[in-house]
C-alpha atoms as a PDB file:
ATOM      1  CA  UNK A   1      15.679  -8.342-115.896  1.00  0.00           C
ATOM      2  CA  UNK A   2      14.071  -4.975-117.062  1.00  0.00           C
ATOM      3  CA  UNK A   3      13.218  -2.701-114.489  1.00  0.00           C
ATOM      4  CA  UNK A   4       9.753  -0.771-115.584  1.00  0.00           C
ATOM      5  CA  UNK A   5       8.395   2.102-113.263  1.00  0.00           C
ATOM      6  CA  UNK A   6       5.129  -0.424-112.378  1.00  0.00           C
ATOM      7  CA  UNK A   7       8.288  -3.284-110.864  1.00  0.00           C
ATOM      8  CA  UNK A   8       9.594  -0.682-108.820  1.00  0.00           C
ATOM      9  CA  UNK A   9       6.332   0.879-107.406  1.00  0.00           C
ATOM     10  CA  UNK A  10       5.131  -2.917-106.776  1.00  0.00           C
ATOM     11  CA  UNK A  11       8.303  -3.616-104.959  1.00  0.00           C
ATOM     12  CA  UNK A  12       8.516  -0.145-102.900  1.00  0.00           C
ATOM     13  CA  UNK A  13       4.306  -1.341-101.816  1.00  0.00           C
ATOM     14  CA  UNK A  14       5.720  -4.896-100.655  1.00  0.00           C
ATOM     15  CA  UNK A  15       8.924  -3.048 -98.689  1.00  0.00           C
ATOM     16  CA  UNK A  16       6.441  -1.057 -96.851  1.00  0.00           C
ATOM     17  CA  UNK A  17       5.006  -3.697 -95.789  1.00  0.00           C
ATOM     18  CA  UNK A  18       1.874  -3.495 -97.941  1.00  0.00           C
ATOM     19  CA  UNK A  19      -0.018  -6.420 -99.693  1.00  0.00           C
ATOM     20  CA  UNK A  20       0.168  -6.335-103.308  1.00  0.00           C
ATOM     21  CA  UNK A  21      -2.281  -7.865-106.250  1.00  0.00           C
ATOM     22  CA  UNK A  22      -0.772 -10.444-107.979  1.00  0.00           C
ATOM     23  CA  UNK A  23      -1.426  -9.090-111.389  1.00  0.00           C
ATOM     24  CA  UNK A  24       0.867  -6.382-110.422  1.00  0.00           C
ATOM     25  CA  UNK A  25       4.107  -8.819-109.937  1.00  0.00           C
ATOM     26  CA  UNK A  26       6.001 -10.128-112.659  1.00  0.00           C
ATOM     27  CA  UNK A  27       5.286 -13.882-112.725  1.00  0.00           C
ATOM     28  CA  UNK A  28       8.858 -14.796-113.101  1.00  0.00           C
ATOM     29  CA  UNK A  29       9.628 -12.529-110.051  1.00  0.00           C
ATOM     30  CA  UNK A  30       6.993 -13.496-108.168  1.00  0.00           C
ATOM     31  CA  UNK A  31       7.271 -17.441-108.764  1.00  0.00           C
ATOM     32  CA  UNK A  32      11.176 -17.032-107.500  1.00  0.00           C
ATOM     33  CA  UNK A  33      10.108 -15.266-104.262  1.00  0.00           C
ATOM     34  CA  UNK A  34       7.540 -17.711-103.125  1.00  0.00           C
ATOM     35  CA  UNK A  35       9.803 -20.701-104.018  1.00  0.00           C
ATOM     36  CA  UNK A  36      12.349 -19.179-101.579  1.00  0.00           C
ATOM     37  CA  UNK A  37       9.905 -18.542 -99.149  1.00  0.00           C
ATOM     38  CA  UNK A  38       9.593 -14.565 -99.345  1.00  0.00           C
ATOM     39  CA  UNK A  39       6.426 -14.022-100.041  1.00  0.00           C
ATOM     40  CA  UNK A  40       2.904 -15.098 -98.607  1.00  0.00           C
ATOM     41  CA  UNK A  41      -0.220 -15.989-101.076  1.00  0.00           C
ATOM     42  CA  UNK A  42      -3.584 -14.726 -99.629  1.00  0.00           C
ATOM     43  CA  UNK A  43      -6.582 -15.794-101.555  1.00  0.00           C
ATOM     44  CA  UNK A  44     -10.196 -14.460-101.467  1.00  0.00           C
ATOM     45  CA  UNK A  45     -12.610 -15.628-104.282  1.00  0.00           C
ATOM     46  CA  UNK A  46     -10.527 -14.803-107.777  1.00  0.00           C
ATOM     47  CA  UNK A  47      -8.313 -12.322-106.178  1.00  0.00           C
ATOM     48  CA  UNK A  48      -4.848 -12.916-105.178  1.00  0.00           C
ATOM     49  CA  UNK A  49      -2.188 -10.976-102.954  1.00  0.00           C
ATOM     50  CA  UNK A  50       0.994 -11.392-102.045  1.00  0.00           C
ATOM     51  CA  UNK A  51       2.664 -10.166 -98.704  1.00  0.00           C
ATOM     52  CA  UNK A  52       6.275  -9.842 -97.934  1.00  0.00           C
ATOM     53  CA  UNK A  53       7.037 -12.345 -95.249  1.00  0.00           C
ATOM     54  CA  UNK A  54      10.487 -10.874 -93.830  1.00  0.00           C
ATOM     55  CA  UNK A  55      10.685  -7.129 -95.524  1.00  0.00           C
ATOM     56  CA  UNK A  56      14.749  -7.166 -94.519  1.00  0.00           C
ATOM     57  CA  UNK A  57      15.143 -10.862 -96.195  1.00  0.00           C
ATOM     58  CA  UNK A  58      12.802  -9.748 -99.295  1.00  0.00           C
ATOM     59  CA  UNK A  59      15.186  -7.116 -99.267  1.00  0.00           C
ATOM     60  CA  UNK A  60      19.074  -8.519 -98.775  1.00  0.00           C
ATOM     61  CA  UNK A  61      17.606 -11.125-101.520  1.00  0.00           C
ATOM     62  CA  UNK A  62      17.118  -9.059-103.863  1.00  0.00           C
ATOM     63  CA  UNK A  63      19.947  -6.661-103.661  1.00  0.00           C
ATOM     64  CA  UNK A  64      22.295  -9.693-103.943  1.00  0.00           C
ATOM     65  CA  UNK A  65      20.148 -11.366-106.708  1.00  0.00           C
ATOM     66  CA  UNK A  66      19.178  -8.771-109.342  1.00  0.00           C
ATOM     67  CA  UNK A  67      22.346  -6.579-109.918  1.00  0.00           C
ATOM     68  CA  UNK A  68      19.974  -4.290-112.018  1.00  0.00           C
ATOM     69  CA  UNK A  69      17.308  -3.886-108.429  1.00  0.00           C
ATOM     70  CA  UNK A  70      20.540  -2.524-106.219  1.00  0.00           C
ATOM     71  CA  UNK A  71      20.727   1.119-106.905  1.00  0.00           C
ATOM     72  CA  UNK A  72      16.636   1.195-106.093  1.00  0.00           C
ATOM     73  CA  UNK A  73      16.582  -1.158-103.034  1.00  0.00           C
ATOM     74  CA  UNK A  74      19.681   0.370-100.769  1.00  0.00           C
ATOM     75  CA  UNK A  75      17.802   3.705 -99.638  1.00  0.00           C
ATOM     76  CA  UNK A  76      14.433   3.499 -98.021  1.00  0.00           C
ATOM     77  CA  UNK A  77      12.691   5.776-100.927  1.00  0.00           C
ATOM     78  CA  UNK A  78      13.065   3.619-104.444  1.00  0.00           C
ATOM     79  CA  UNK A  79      14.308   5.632-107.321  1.00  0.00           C
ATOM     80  CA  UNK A  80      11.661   5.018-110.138  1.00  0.00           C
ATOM     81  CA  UNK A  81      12.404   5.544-113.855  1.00  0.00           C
ATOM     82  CA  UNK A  82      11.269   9.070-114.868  1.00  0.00           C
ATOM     83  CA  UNK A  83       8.893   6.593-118.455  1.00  0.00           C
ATOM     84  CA  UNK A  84       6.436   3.928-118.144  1.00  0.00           C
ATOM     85  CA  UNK A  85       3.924   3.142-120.978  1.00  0.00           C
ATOM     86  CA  UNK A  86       0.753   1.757-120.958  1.00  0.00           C
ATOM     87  CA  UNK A  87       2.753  -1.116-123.161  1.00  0.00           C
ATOM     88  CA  UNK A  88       5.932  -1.242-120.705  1.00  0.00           C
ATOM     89  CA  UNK A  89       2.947  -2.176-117.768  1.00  0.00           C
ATOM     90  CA  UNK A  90       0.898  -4.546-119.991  1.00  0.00           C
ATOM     91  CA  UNK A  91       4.431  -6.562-120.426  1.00  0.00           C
ATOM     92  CA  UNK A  92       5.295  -6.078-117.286  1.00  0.00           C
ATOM     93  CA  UNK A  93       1.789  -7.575-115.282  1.00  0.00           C
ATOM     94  CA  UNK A  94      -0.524  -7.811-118.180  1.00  0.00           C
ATOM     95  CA  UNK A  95      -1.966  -4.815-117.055  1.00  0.00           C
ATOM     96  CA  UNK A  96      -2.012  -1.751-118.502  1.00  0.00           C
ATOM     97  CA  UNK A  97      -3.482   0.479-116.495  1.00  0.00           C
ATOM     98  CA  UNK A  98      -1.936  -0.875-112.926  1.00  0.00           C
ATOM     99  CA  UNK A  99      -0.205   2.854-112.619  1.00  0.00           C
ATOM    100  CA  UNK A 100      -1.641   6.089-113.810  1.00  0.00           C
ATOM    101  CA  UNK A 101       0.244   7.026-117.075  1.00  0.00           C
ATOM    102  CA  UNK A 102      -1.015   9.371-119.781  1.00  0.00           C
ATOM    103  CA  UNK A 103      -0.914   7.623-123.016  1.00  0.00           C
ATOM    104  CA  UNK A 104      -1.295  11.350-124.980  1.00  0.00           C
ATOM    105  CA  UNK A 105       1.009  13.626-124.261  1.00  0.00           C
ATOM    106  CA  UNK A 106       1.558  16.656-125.978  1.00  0.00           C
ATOM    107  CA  UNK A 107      -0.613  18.836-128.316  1.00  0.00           C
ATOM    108  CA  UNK A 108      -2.005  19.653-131.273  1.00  0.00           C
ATOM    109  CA  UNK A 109      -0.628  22.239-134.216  1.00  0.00           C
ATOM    110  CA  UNK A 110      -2.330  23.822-137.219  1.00  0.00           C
ATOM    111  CA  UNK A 111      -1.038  26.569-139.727  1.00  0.00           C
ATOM    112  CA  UNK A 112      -2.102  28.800-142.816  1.00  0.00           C
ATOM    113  CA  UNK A 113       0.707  27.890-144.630  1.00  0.00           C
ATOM    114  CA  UNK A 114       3.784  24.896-144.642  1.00  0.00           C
ATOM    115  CA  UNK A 115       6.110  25.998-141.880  1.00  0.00           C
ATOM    116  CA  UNK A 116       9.483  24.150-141.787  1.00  0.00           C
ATOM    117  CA  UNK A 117       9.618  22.623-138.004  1.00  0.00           C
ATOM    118  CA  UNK A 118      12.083  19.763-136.726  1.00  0.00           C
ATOM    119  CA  UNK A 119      11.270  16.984-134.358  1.00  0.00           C
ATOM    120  CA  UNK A 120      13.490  14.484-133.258  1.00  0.00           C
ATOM    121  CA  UNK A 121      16.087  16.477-135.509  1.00  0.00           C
ATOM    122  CA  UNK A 122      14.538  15.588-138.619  1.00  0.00           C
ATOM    123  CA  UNK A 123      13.180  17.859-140.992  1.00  0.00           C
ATOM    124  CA  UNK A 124       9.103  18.050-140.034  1.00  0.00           C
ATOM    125  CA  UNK A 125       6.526  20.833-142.416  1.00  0.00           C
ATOM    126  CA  UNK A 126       3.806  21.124-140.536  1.00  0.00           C
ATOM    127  CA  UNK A 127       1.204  21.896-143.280  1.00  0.00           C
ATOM    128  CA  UNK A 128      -2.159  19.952-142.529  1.00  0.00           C
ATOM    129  CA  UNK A 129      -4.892  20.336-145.058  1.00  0.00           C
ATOM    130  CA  UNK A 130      -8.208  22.304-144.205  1.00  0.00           C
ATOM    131  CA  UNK A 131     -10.360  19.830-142.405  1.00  0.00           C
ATOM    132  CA  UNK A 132      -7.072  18.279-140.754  1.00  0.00           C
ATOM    133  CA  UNK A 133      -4.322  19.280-138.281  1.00  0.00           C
ATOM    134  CA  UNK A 134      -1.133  17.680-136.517  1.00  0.00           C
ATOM    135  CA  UNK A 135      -0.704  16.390-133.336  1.00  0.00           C
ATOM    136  CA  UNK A 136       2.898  16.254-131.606  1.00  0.00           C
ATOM    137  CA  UNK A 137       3.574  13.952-129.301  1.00  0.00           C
ATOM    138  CA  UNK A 138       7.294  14.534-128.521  1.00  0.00           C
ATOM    139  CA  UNK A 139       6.655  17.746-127.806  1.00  0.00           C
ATOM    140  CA  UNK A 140      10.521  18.055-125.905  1.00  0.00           C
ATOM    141  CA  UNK A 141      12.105  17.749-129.638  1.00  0.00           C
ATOM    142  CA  UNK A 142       9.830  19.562-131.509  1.00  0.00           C
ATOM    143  CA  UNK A 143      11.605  22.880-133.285  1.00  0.00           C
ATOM    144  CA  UNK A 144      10.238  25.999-134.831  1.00  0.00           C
ATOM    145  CA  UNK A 145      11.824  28.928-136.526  1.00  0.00           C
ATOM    146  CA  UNK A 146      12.568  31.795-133.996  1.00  0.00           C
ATOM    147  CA  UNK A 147      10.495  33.973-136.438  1.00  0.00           C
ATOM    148  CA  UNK A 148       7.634  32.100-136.189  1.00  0.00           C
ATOM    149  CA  UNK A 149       4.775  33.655-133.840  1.00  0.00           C
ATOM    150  CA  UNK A 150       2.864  30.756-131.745  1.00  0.00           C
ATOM    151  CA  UNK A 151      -0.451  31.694-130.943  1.00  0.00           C
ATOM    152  CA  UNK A 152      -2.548  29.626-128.662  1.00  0.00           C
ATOM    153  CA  UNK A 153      -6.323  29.107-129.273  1.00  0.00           C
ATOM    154  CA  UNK A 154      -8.413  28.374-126.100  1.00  0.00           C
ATOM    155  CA  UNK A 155     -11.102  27.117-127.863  1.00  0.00           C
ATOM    156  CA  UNK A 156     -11.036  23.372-130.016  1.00  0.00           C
ATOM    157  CA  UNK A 157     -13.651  25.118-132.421  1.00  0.00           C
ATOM    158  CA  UNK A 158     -11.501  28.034-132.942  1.00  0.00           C
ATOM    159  CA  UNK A 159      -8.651  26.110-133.220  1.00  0.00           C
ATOM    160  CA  UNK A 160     -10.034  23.409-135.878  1.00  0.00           C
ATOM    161  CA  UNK A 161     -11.308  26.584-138.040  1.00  0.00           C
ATOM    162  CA  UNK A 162      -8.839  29.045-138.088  1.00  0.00           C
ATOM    163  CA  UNK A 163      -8.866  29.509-141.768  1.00  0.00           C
ATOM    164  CA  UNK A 164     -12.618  31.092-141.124  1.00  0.00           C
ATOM    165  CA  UNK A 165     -10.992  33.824-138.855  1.00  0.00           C
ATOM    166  CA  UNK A 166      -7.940  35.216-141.111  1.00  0.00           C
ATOM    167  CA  UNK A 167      -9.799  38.748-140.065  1.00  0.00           C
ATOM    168  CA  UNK A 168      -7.903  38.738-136.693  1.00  0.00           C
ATOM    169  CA  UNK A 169      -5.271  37.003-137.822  1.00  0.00           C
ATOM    170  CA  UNK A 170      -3.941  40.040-140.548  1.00  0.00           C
ATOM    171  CA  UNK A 171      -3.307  41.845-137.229  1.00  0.00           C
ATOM    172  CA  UNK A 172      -0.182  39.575-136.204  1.00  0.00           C
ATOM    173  CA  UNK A 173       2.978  39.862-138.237  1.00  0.00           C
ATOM    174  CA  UNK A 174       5.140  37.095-139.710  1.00  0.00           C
ATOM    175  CA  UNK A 175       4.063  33.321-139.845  1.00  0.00           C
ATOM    176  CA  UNK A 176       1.915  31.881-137.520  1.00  0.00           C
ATOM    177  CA  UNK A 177       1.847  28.473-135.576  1.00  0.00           C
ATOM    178  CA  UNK A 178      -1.656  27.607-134.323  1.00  0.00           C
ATOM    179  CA  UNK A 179      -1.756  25.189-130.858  1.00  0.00           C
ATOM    180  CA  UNK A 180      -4.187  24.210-128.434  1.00  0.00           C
ATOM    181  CA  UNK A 181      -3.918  22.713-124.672  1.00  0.00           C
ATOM    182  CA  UNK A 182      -6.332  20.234-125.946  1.00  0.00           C
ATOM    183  CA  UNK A 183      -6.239  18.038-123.975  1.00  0.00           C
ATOM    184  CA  UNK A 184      -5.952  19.913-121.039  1.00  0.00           C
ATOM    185  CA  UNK A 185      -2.257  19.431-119.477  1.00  0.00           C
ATOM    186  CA  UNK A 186       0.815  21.992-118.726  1.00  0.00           C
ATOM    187  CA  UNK A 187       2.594  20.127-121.757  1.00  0.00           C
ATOM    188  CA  UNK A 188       2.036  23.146-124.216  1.00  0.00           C
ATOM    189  CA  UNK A 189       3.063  25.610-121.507  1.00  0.00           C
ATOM    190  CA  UNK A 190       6.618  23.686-120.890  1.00  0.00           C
ATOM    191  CA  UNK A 191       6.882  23.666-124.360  1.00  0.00           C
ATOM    192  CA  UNK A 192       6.671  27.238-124.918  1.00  0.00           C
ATOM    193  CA  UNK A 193       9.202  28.231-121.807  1.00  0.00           C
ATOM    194  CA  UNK A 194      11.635  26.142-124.090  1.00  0.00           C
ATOM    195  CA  UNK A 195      11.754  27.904-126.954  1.00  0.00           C
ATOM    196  CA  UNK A 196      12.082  31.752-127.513  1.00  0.00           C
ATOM    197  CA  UNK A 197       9.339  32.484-129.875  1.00  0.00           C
ATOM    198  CA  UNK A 198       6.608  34.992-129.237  1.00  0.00           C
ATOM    199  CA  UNK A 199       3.145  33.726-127.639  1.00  0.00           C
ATOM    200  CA  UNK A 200      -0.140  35.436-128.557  1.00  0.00           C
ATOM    201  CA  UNK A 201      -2.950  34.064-126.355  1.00  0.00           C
ATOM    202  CA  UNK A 202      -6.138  34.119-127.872  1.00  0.00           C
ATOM    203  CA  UNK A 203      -9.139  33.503-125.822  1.00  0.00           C
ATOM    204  CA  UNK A 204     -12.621  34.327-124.584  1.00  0.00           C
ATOM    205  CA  UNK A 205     -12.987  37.929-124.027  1.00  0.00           C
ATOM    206  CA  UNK A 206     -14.049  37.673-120.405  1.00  0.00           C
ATOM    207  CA  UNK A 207     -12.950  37.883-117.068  1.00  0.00           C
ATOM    208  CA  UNK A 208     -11.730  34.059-116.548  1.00  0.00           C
ATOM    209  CA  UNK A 209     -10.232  34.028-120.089  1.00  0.00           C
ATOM    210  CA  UNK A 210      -7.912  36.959-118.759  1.00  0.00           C
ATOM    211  CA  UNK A 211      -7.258  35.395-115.220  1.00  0.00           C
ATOM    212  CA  UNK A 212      -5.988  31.552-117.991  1.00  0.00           C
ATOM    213  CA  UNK A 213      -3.711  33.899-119.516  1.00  0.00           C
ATOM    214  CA  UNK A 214      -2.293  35.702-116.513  1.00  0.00           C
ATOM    215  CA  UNK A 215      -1.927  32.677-114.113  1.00  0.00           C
ATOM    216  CA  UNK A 216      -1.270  30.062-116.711  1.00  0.00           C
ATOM    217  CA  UNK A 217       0.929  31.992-119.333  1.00  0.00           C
ATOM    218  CA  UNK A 218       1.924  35.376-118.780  1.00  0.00           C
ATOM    219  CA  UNK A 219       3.358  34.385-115.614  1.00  0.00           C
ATOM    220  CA  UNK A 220       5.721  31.801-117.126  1.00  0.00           C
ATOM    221  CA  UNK A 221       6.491  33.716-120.171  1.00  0.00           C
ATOM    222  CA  UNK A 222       6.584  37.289-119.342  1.00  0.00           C
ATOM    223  CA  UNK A 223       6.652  39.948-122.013  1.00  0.00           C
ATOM    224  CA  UNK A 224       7.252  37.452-124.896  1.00  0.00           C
ATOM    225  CA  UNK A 225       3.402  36.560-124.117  1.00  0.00           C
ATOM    226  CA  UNK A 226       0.271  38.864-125.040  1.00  0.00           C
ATOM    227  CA  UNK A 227      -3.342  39.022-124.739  1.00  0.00           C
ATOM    228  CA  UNK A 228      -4.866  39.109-128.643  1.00  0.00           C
ATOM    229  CA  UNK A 229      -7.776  42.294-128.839  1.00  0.00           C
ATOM    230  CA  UNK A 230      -9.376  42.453-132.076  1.00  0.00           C
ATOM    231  CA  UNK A 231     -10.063  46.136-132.690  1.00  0.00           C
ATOM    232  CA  UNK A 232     -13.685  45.960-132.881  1.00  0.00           C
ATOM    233  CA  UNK A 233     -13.948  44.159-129.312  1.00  0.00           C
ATOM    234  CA  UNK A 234     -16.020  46.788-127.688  1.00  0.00           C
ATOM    235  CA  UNK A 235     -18.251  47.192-130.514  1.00  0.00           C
ATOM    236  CA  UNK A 236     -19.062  42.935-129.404  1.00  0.00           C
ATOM    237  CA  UNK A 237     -18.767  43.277-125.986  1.00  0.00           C
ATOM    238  CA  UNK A 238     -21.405  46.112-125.823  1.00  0.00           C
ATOM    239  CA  UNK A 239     -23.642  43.341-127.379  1.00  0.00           C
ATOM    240  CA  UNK A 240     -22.036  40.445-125.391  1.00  0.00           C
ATOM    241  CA  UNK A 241     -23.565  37.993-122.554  1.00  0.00           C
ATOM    242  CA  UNK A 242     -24.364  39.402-119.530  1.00  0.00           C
ATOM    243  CA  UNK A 243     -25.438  35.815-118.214  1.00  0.00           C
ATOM    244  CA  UNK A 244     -21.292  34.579-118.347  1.00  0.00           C
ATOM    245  CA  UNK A 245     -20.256  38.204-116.728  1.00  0.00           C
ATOM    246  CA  UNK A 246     -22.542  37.831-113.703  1.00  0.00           C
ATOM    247  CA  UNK A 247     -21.407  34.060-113.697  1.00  0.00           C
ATOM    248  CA  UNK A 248     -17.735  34.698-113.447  1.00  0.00           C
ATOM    249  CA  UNK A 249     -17.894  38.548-111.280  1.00  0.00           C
ATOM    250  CA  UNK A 250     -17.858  36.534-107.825  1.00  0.00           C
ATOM    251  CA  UNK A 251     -14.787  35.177-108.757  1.00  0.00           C
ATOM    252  CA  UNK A 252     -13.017  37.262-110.515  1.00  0.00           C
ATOM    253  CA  UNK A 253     -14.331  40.656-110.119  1.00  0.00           C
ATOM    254  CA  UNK A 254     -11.238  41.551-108.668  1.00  0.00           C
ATOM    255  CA  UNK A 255      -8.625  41.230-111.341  1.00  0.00           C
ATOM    256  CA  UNK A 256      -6.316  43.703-112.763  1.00  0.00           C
ATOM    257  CA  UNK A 257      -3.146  43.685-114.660  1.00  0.00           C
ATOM    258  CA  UNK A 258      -0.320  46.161-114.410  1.00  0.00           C
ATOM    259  CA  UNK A 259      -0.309  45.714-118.558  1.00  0.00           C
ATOM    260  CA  UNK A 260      -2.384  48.883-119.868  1.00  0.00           C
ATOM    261  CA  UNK A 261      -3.589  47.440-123.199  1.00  0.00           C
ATOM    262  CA  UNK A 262      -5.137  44.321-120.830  1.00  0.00           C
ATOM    263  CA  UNK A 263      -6.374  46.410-117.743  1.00  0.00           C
ATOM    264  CA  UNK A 264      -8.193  48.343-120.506  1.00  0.00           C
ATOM    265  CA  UNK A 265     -10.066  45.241-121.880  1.00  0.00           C
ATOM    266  CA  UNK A 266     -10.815  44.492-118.155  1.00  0.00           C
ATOM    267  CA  UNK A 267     -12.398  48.083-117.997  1.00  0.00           C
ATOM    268  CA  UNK A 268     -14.003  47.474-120.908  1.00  0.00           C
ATOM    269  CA  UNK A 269     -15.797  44.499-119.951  1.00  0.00           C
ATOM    270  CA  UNK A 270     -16.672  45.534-116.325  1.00  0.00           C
ATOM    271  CA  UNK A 271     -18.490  48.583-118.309  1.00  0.00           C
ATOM    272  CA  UNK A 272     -20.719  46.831-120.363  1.00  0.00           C
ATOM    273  CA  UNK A 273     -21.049  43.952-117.561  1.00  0.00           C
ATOM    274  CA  UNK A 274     -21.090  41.832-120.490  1.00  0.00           C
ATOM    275  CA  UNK A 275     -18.359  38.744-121.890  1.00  0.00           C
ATOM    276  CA  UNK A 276     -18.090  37.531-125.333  1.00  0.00           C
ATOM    277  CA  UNK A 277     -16.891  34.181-126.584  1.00  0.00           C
ATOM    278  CA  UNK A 278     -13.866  33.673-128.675  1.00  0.00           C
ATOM    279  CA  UNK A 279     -16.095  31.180-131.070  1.00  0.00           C
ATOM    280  CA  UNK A 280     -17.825  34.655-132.208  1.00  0.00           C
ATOM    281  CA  UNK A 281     -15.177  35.248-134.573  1.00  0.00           C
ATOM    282  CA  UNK A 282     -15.415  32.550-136.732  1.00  0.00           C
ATOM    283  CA  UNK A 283     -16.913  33.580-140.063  1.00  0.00           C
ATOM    284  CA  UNK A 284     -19.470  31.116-141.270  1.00  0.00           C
ATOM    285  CA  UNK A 285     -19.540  32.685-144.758  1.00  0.00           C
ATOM    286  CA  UNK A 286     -16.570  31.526-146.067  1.00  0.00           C
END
C-alpha cells in the first residue's frame, strides 16, 4: 500500500481519537477496518464519518498488517512524508483538496538576453521572448552561472516589462536574471540563500519597500544583497506621493539602516515626505 501524506494525517485524526470524513479514508483501507470491526460508521444526511472503536486495537492492527504503516504508527506523533500533491490526494480519497498543499511552487524568471541555467541537471537557456517569461517550478535544482547578477522586481508590472526600463538597468554590471515572489511565498528567498550570486532588490522607493528588503532579504543574504537607487531618485521623489508617505509614516517612521547608501534614501524620502512607485520607471515610449 502507498503511504501519501493525506493516509497518514487521516490515520494520526482517527488515533487521537477524532472522527474522520469518509472521503478522507482510502476505501480499500477503510472497507478492511470496518469488516474487522475497527471502525464505527456515523451517518447524518449525505455525510459519513468514521470513528475508531478501540484506538490501541486500530493501532496493534495495523502495525502488524501494513509493514509499510510501522515506522509511522509506533511513536505517538506520526512521521508524515515531507510531498503530497493535489494528484497524490485525489488518488488517495478522491479529493484533492482534503489537505492544504500548494499546487505552484516556485517563481517566475525573465532576462535581456539567453542565459545558460540548469535544472534538474540538464542544460536549461532561459531566454523568453518579449511578451513572455519562464516560470520554475523546481526551484531546489535550478542553476545559474555564479556571474550572473539576480535582481528581484517587487512589482508584476515591472517585472513583465523590463525591456521598457534598460535605463536603470545599464547601472548593474554583467548579465542579469530577472525574478519575482509572484506569487507571494519565501520560495524565491530559499532559493537565493542557496546559491552565491549577487541579489539587487528593486522596489518601491518608500518606506515599506525598504523595511521588504531589510526584513525579508538583506537579513538572509547579507552583503551579497543591495537596495537598487537610480541616480535621479530625488529628482522623483521631490515630485512623489505624499498620500503613500503619510500612509506608511505610522508604521514605519522609525526605520534606519546601518548601510549609508540606504539610510540616505531613507533621509531622502523623510525630506520630501513623499514615496514614489517602482512602476514609474517604465518607459512607455519604447
Amino acid at each position: 500500500m502507498q503511504v501519501s501524506k493525506t493516509l497518514i494525517i487521516t490515520l494520526r485524526q482517527l488515533m487521537e481519537g477524532s472522527s474522520v470524513a469518509a472521503s478522507s479514508m482510502r476505501k480499500d483501507l477503510a472497507d478492511t477496518l470496518l469488516e474487522e470491526g475497527l471502525l464505527t460508521v456515523k451517518t447524518q444526511g449525505k455525510r459519513r464519518t468514521f470513528h475508531a472503536i478501540d484506538v490501541s486495537a486500530l493501532r496493534r492492527f495495523l502495525e502488524s498488517r501494513y509493514e509499510e504503516l510501522r515506522n509511522n504508527l509506533q511513536t505517538e506523533e506520526l512521521t508524515i512524508p515531507t510531498v503530497s500533491t493535489r494528484s497524490e490526494q485525489a488518488a488517495e480519497t478522491g479529493n484533492s483538496k482534503l489537505v492544504k498543499v500548494r499546487s505552484c511552487p516556485g517563481f517566475p524568471v525573465n532576462a535581456y538576453e539567453p542565459i545558460d541555467c540548469r535544472l534538474r541537471g540538464q542544460e536549461f537557456v532561459v531566454n523568453p521572448p518579449e511578451g513572455s517569461f519562464l516560470f520554475v517550478d523546481d526551484w531546489q535544482s535550478f542553476a545559474i552561472p555564479k556571474d550572473v547578477v539576480v535582481v528581484g522586481i517587487e512589482n508584476m508590472e515591472n517585472f513583465r516589462m523590463i525591456r521598457r526600463q534598460r535605463l536603470f538597468g545599464s547601472s548593474l554590471s554583467g548579465h542579469l536574471l530577472f525574478v519575482s515572489r509572484y506569487p507571494q511565498s519565501t520560495d524565491l528567498r530559499q532559493w537565493l540563500q542557496i546559491i552565491p550570486n549577487r541579489y539587487v532588490h528593486f522596489g518601491d522607493f518608500d518606506l515599506a519597500g525598504i523595511h521588504i528588503f531589510l526584513t525579508e532579504f538583506h537579513k538572509y543574504l547579507g552583503d551579497r544583497s543591495s537596495f537598487l537607487i537610480p541616480s535621479d531618485i530625488e529628482q522623483r521623489l521631490a515630485k512623489g506621493s505624499q498620500t503613500r508617505y503619510n500612509d506608511q509614516y505610522a508604521k514605519y517612521h522609525a526605520i534606519r539602516s546601518d548601510i549609508p547608501y540606504l539610510q540616505s534614501l531613507i533621509d531622502l524620502i523623510n525630506k520630501y515626505h513623499r514615496a514614489y512607485d517602482q512602476e514609474g520607471y517604465i518607459q512607455s515610449n519604447i
